[in-house]
C-alpha atoms as a PDB file:
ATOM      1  CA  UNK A   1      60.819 -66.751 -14.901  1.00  0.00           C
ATOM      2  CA  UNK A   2      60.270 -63.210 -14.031  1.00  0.00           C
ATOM      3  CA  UNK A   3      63.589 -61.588 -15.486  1.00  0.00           C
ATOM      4  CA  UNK A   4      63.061 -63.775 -18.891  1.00  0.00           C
ATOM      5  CA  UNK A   5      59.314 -62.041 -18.960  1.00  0.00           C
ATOM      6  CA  UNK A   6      59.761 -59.177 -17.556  1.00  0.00           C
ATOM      7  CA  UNK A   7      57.338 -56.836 -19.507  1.00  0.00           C
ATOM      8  CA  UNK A   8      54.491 -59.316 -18.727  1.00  0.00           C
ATOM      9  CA  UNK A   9      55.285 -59.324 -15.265  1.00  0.00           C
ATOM     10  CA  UNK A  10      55.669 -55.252 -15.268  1.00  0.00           C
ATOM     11  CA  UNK A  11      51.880 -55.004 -16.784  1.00  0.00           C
ATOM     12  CA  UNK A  12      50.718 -57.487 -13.885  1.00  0.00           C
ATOM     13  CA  UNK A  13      51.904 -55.643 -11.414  1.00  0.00           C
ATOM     14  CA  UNK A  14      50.328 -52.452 -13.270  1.00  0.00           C
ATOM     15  CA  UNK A  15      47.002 -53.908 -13.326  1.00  0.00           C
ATOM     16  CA  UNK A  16      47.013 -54.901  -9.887  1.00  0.00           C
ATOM     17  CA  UNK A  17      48.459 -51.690  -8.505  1.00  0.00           C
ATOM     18  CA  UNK A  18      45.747 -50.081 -10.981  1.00  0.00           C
ATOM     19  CA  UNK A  19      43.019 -52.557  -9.177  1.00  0.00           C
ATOM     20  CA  UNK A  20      44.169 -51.562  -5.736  1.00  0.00           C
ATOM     21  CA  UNK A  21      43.574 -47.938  -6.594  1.00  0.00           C
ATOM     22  CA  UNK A  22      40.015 -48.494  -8.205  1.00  0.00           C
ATOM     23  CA  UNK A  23      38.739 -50.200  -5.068  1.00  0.00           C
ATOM     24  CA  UNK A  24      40.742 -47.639  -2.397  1.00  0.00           C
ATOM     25  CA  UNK A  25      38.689 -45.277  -4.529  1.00  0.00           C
ATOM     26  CA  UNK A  26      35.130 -47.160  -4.425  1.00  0.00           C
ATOM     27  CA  UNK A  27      35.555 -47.339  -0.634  1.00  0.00           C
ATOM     28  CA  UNK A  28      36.408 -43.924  -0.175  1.00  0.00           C
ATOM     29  CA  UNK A  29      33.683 -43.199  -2.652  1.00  0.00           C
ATOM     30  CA  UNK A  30      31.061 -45.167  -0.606  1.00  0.00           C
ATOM     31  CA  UNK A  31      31.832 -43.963   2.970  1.00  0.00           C
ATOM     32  CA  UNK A  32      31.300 -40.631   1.941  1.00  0.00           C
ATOM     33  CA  UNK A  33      28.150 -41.304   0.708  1.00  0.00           C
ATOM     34  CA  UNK A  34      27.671 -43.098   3.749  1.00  0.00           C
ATOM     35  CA  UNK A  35      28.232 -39.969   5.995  1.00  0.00           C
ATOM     36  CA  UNK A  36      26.554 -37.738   3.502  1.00  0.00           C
ATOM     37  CA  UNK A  37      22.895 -39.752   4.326  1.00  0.00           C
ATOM     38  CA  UNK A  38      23.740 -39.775   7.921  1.00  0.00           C
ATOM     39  CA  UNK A  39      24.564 -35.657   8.217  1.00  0.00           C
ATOM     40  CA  UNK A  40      21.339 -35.354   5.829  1.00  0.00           C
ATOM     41  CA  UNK A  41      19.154 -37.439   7.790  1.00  0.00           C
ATOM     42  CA  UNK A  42      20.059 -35.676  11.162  1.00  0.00           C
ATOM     43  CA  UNK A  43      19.319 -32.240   9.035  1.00  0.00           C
ATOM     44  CA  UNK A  44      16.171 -33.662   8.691  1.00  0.00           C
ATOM     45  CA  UNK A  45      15.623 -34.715  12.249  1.00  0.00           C
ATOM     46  CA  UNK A  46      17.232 -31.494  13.732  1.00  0.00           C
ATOM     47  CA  UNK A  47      14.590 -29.563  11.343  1.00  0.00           C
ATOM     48  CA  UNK A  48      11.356 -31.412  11.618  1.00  0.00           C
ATOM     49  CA  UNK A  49      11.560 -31.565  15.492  1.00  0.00           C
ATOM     50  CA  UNK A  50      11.063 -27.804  16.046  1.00  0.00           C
ATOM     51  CA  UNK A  51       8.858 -27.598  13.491  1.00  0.00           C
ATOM     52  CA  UNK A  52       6.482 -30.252  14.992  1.00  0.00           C
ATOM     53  CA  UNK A  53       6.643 -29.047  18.016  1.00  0.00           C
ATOM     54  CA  UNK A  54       5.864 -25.556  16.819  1.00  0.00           C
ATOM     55  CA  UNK A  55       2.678 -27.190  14.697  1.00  0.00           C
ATOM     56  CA  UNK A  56       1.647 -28.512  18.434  1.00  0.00           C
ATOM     57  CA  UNK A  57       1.526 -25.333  19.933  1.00  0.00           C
ATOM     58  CA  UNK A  58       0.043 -23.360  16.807  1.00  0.00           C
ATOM     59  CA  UNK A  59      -3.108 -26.421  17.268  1.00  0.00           C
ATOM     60  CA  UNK A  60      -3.637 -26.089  20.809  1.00  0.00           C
ATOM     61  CA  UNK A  61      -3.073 -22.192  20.746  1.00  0.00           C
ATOM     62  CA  UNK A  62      -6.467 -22.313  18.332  1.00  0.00           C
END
């Protein structure tokens, strides 16, 4: 069946090569994102602990 339709069984495997590559993509997509909120969220914790701890001393300093 495949060599007597051959050109519909060359776009099939097209589209599901094409498929493959669209969700290899999306996941690649997503775990960056996924690493870009965790580096930004311990930016946030690296820079908020010295500055609280800085706000503590400036309040018992007055």
């Amino acid at each position: 069946m495949t060599r007597e339709y051959l050109k519909i069984t060359s776009i099939r495997v097209h589209m599901m090569v094409d498929r493959a590559r669209l969700f290899t993509s999306s996941d690649l997509h997503n775990e960056k994102m996924i690493s870009l909120g965790k580096l930004s969220a311990g930016l946030a914790h690296e820079l908020n602990n010295p500055a609280s701890a800085i706000e503590r001393s400036a309040a018992l300093a007055a």
